[in-house]
N, C-alpha and C. Protein backbone atom coordinates (compact mmCIF):
# COMPACT_ATOMS: atom_id res chain seq x y z
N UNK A 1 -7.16 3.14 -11.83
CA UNK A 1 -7.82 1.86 -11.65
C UNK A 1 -7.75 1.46 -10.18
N UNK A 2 -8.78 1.42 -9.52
CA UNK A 2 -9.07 0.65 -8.03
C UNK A 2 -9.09 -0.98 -7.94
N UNK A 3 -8.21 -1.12 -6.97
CA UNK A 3 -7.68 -2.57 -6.20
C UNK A 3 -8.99 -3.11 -6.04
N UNK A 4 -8.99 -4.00 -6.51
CA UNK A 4 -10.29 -4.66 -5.75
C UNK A 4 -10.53 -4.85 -4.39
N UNK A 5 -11.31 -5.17 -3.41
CA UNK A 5 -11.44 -5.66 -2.50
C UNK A 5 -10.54 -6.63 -1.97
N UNK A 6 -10.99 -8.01 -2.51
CA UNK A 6 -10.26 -9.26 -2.54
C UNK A 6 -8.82 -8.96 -2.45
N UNK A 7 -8.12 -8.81 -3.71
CA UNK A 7 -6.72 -7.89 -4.10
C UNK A 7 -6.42 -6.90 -2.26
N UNK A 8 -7.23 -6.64 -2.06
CA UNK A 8 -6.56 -5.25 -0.98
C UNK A 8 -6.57 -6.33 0.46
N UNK A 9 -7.68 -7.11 0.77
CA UNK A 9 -7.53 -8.46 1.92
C UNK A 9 -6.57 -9.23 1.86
N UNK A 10 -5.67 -9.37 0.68
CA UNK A 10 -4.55 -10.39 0.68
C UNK A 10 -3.53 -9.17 0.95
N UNK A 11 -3.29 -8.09 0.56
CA UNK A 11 -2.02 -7.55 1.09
C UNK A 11 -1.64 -7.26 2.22
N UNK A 12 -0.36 -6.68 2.77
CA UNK A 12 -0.07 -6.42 4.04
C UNK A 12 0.74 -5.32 3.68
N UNK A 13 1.66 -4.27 4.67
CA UNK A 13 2.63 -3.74 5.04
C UNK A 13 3.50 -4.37 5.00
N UNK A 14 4.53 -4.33 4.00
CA UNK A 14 6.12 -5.12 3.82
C UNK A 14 6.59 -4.87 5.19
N UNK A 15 6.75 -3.67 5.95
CA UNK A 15 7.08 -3.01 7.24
C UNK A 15 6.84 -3.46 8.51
N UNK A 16 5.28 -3.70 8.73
CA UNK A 16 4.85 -3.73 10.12
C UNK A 16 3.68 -4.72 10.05
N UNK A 17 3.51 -5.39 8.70
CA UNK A 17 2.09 -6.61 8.44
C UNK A 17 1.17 -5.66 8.56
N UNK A 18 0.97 -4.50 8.56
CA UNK A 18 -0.45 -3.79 9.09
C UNK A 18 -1.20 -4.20 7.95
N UNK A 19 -2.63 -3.62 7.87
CA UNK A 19 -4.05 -3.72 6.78
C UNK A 19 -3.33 -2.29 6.14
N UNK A 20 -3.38 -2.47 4.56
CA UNK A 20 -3.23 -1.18 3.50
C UNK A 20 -4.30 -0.25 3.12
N UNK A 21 -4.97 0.58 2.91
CA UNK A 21 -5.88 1.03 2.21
C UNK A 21 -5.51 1.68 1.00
N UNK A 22 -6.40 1.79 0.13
CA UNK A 22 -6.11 2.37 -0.83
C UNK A 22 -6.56 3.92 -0.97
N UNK A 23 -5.49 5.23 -1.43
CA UNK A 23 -6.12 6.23 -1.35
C UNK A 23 -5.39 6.67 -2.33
N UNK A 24 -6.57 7.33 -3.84
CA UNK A 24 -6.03 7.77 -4.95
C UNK A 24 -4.96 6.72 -5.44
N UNK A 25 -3.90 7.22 -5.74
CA UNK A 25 -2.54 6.28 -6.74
C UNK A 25 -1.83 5.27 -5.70
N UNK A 26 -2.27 5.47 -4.44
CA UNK A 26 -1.33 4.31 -3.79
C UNK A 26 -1.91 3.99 -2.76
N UNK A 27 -0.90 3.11 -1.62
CA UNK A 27 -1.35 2.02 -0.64
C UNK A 27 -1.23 2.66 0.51
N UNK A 28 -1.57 3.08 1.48
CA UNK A 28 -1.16 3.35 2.91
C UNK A 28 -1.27 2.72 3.86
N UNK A 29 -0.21 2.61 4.68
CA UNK A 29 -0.19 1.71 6.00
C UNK A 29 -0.52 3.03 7.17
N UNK A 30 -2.01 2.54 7.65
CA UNK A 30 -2.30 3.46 9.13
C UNK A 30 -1.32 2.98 10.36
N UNK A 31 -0.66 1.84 10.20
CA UNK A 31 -0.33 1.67 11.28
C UNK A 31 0.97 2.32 11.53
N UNK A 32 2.11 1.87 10.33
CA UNK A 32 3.47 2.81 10.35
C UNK A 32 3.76 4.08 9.85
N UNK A 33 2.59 4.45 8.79
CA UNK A 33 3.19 5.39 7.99
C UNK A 33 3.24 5.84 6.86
N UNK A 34 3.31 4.29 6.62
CA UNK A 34 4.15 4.18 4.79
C UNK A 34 2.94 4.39 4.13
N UNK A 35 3.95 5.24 2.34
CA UNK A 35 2.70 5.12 1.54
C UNK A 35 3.29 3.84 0.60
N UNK A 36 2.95 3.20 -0.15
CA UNK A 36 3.53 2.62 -1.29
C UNK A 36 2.59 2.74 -2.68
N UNK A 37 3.39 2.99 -3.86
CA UNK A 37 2.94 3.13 -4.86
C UNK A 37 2.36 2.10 -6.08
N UNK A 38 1.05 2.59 -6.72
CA UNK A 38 0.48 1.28 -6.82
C UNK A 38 0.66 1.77 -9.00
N UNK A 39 1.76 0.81 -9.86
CA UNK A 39 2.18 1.34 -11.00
C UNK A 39 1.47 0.61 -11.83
N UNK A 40 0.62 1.77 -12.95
CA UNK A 40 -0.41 0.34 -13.74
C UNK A 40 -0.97 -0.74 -13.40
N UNK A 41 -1.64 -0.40 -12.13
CA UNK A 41 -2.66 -1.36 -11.37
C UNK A 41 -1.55 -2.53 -10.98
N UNK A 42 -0.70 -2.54 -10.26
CA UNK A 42 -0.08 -2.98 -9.57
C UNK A 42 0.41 -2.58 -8.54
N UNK A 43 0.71 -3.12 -7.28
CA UNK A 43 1.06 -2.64 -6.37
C UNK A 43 2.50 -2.82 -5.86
N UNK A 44 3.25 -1.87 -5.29
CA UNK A 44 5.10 -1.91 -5.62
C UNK A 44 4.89 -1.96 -4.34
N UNK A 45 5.25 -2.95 -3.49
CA UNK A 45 5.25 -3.42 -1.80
C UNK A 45 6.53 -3.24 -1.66
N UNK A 46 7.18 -2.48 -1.94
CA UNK A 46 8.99 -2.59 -1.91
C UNK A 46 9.49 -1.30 -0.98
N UNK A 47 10.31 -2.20 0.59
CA UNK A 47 10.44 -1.09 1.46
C UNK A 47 10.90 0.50 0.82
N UNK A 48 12.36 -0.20 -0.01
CA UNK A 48 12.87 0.97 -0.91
C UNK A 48 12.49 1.86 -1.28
N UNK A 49 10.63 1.40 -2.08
CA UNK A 49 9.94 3.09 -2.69
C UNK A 49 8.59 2.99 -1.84
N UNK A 50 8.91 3.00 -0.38
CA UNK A 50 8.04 3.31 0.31
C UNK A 50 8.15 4.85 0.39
N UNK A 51 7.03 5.77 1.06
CA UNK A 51 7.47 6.82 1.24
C UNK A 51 6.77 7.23 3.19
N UNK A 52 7.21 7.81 3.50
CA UNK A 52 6.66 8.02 5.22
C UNK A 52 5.46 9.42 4.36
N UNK A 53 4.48 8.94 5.01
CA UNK A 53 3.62 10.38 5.31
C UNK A 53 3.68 11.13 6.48
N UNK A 54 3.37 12.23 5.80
CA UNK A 54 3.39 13.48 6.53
C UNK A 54 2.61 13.64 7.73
């Protein structure tokens, strides 16, 4: 299930405030790194189960 628009303009990077995008199952921050995981159409903004990309 895809984030809406609206839904994806209100979030941020718990990390660095950056803009998220959505790609496949989760959130990515272009600016730091992070991925975060998005569980039954929700999104888990939690530094803890962030993950760094590669």
């Amino acid at each position: 299930m895809a984030l809406s628009d609206q839904i994806l303009q209100l979030l941020a990077c718990p990390g660095c405030r950056g803009k998220l995008v959505e790609i496949g199952e989760s959130l990515h921050c272009p600016s730091c790194g992070l991925k975060f995981p998005v569980r039954d159409g929700i999104p888990v903004l939690l530094l803890s189960e962030a993950e760094k990309e590669e």
